[in-house]
N, C-alpha and C. Protein backbone atom coordinates (compact mmCIF):
# COMPACT_ATOMS: atom_id res chain seq x y z
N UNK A 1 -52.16 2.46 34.95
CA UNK A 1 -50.72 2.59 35.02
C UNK A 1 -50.28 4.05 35.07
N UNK A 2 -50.89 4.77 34.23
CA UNK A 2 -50.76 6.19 34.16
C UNK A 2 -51.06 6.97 35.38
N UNK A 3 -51.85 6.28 36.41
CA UNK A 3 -52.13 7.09 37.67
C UNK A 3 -50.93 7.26 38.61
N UNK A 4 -50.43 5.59 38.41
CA UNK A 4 -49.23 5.19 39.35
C UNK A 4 -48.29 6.06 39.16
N UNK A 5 -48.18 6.92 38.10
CA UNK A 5 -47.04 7.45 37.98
C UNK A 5 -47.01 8.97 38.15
N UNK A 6 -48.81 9.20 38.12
CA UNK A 6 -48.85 10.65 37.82
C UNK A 6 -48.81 11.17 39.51
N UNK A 7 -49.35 10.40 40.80
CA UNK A 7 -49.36 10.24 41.91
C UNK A 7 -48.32 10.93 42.93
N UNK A 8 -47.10 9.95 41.82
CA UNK A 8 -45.88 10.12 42.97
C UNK A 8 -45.31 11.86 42.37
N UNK A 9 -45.69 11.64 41.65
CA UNK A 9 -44.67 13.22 40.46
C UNK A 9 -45.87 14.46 41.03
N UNK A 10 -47.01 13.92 41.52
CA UNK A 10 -47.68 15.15 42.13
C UNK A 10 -47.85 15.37 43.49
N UNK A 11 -46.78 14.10 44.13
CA UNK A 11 -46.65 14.50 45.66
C UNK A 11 -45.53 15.15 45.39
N UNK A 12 -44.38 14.95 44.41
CA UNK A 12 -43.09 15.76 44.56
C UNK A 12 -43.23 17.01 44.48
N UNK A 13 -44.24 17.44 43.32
CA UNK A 13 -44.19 18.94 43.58
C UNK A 13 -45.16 19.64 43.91
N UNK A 14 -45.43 18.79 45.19
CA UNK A 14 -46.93 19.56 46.04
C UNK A 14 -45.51 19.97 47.13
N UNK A 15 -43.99 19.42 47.46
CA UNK A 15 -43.50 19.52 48.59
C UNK A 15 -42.35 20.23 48.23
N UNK A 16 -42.37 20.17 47.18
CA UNK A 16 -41.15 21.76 46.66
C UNK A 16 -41.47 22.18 47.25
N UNK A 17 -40.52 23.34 47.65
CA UNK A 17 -39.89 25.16 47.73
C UNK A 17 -40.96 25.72 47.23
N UNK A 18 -41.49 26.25 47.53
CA UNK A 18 -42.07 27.51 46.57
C UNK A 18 -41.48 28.62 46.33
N UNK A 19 -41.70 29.25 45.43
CA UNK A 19 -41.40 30.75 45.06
C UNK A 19 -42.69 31.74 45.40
N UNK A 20 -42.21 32.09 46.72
CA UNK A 20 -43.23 33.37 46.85
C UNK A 20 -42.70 33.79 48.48
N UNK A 21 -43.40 35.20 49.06
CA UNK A 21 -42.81 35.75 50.29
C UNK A 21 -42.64 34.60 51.55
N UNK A 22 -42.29 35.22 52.24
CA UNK A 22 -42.02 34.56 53.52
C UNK A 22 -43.34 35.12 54.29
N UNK A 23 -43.34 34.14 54.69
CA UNK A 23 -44.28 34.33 56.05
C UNK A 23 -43.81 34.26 57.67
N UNK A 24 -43.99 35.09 58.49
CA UNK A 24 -43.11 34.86 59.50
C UNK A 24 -44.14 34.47 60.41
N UNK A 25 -44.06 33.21 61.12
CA UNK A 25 -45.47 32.51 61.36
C UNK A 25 -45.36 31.27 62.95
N UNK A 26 -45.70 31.23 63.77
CA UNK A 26 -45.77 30.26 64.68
C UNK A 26 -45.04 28.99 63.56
N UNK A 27 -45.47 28.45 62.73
CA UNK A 27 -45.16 27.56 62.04
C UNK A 27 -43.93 28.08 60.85
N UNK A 28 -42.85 27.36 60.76
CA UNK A 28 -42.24 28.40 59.61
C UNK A 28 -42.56 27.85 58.44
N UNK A 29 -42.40 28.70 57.43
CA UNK A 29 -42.91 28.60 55.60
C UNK A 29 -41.74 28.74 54.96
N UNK A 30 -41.77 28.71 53.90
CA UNK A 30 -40.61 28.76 52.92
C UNK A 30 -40.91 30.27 51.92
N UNK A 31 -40.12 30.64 52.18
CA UNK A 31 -40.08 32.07 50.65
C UNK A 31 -39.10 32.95 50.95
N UNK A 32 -38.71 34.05 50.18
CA UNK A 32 -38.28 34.91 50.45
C UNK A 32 -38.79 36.40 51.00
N UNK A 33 -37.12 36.62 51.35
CA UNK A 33 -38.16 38.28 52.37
C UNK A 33 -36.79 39.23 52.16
N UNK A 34 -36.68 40.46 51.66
CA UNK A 34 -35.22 41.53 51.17
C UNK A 34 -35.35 42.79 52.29
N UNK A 35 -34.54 42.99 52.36
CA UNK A 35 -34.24 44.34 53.06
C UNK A 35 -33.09 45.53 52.55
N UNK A 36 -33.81 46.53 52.29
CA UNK A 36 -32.99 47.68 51.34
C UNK A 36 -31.78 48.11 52.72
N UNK A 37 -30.82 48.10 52.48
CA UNK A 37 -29.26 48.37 53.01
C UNK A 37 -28.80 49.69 53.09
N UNK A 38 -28.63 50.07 51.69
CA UNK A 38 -28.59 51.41 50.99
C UNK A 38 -29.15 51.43 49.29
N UNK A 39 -29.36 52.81 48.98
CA UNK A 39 -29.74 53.18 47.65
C UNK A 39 -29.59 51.77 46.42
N UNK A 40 -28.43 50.87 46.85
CA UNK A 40 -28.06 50.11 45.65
C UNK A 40 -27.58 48.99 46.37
N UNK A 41 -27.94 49.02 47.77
CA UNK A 41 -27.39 47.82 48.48
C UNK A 41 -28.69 46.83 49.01
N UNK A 42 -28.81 45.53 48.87
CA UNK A 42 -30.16 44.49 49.41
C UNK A 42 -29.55 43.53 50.08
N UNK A 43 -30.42 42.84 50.91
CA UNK A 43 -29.86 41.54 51.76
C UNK A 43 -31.22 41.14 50.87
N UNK A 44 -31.13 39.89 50.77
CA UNK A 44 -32.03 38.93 50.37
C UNK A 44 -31.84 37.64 50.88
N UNK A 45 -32.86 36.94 51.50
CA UNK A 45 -33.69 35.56 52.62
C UNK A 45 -34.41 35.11 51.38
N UNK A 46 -33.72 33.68 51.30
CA UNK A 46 -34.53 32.58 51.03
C UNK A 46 -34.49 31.43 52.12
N UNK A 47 -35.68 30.88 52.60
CA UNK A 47 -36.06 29.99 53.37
C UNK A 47 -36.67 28.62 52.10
N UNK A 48 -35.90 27.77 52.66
CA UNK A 48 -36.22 26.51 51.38
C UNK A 48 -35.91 25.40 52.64
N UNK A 49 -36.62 24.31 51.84
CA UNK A 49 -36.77 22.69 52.15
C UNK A 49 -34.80 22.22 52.72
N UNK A 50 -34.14 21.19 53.43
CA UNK A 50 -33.59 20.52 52.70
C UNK A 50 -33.21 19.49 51.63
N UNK A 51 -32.39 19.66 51.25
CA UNK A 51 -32.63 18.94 49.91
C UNK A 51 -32.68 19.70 48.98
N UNK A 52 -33.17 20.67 48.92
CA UNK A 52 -33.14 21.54 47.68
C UNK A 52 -32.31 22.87 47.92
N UNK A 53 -31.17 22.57 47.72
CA UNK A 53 -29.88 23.78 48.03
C UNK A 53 -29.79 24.64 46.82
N UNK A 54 -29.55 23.90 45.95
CA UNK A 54 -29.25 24.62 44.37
C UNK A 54 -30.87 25.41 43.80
N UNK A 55 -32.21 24.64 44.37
CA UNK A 55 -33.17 25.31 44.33
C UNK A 55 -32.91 26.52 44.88
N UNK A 56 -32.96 26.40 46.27
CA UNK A 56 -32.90 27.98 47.21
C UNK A 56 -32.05 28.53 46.76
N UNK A 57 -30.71 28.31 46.21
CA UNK A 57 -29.75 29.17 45.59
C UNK A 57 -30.33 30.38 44.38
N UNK A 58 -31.20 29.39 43.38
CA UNK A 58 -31.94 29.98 42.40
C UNK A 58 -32.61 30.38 42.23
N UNK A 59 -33.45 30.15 43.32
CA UNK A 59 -34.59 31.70 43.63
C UNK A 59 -34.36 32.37 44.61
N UNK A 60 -33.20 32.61 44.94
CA UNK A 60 -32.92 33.84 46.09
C UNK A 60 -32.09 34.78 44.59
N UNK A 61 -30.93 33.68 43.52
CA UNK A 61 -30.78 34.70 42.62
C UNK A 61 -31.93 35.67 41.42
N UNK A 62 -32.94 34.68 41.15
CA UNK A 62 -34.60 35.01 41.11
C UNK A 62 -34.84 36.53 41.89
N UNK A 63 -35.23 36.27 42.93
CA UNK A 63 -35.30 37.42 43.91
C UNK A 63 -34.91 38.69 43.56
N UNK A 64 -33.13 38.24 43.58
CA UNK A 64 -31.98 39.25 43.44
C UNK A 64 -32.35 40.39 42.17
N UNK A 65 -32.78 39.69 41.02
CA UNK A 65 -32.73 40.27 39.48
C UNK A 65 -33.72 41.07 39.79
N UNK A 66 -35.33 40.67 40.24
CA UNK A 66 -36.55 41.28 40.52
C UNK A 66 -35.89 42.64 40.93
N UNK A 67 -35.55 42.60 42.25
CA UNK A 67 -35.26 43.84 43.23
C UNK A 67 -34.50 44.55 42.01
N UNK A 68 -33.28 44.45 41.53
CA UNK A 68 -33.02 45.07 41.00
C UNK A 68 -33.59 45.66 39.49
N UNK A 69 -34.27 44.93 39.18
CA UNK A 69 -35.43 45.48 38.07
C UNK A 69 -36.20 46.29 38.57
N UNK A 70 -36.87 46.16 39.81
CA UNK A 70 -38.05 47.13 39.96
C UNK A 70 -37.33 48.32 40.61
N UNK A 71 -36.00 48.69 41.26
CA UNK A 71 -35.70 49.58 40.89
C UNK A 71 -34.83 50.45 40.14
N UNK A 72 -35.22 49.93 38.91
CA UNK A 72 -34.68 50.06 37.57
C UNK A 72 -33.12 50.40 37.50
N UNK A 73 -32.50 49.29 37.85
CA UNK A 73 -31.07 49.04 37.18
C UNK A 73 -31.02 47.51 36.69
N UNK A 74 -29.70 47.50 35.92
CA UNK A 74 -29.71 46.63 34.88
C UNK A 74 -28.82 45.18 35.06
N UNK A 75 -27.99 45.35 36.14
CA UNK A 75 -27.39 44.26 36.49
C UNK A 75 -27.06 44.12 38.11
N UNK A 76 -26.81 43.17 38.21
CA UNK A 76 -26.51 42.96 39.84
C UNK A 76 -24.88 42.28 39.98
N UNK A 77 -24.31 42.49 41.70
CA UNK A 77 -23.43 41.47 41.80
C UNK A 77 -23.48 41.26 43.38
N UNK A 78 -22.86 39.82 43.19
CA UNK A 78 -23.14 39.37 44.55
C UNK A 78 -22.02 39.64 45.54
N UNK A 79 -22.22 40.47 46.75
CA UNK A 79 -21.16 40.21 47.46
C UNK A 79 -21.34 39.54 48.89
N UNK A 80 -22.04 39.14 49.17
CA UNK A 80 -22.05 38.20 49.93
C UNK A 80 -22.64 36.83 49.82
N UNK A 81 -22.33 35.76 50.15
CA UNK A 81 -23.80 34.57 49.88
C UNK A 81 -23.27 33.91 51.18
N UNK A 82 -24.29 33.22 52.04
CA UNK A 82 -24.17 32.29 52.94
C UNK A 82 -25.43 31.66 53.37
N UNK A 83 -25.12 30.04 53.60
CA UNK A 83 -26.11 29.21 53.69
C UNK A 83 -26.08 28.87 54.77
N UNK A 84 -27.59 28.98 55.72
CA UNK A 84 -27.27 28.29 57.20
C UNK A 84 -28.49 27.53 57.20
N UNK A 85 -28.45 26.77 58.17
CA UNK A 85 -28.90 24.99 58.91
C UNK A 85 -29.83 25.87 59.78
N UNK A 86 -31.13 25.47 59.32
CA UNK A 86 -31.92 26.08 61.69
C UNK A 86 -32.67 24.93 61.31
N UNK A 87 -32.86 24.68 62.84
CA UNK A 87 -34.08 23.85 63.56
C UNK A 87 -34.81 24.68 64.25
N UNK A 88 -35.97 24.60 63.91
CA UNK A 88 -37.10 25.44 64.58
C UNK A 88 -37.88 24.65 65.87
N UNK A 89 -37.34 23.70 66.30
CA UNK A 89 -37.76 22.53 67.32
C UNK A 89 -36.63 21.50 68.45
N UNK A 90 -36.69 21.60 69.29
CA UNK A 90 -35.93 20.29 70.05
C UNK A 90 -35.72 19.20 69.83
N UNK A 91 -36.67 18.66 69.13
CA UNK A 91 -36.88 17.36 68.36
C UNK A 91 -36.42 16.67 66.77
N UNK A 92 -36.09 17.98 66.10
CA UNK A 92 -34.94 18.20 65.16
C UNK A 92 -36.52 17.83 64.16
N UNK A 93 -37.84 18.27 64.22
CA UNK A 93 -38.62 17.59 63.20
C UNK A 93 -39.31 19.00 62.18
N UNK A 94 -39.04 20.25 62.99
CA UNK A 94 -38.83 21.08 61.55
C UNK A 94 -38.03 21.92 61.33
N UNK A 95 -37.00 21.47 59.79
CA UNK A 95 -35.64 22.21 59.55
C UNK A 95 -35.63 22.56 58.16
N UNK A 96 -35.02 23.76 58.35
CA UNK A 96 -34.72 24.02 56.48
C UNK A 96 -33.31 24.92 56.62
N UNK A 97 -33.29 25.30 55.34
CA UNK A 97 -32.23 26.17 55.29
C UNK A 97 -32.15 27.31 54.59
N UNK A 98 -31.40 28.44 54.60
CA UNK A 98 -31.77 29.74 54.72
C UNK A 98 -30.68 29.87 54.01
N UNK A 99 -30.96 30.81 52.76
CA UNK A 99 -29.86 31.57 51.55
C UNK A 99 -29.71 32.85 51.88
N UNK A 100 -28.82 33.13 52.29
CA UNK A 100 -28.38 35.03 52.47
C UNK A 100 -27.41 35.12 51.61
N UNK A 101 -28.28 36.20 50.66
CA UNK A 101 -27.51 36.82 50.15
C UNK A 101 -27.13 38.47 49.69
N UNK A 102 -26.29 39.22 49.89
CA UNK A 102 -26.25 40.83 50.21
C UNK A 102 -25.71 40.91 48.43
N UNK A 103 -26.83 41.48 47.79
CA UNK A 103 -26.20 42.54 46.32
C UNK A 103 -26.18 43.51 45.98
N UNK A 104 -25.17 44.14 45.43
CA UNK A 104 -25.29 45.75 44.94
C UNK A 104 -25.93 45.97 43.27
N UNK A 105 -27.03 46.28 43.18
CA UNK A 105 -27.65 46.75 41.68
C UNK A 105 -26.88 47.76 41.05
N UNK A 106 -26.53 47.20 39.85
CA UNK A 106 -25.25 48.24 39.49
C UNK A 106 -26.35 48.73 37.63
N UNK A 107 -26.07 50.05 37.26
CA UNK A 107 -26.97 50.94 36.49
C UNK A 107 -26.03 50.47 35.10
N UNK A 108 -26.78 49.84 34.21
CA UNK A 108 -25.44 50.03 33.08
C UNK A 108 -25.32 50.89 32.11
């Protein structure tokens, strides 16, 4: 009985989101990928599943804190966020969705 159950709960999170880089790939992957703007300015890419919106939301803000930790300031704010839809196919059979979000690391 215990298998039946352990089965389905380890296909669910074999097909999560992951948390880790992007890969930019013939095939697309899921992760994130940042790009420095200015001194205190980042865009940050999360690529996630659908279905998991509030996931990708939370590790692109994940992301956000990192960047601004490693270059040592103490808080962040968001000024941009936007979520978009791609199909990577004609056939509509691989799609996810993409978290942009632009923050300024502010020193406290």
């Amino acid at each position: 009985m215990r298998k039946l159950v352990f089965i389905p709960m380890l296909l669910l999170i074999a097909c999560a989101t992951p948390y880790e880089p992007y890969e930019d790939s013939f095939i697309p992957t899921y992760g994130y990928s940042d790009t420095q703007l200015t001194e205190n300015t980042f865009d940050v890419y999360f690529n996630y599943r659908p279905g998991e919106v509030q996931r990708g939301r939370d590790f692109a803000m994940l992301r956000s804190a990192e960047i601004c930790e490693h270059h040592s300031y103490s808080l962040f704010s968001i000024s941009e966020q936007e979520t978009t839809y791609s199909d990577s196919s004609s056939d509509d059979v691989m799609l996810w969705l993409n978290s942009q979000t632009v923050l300024n690391c502010i020193q406290n």
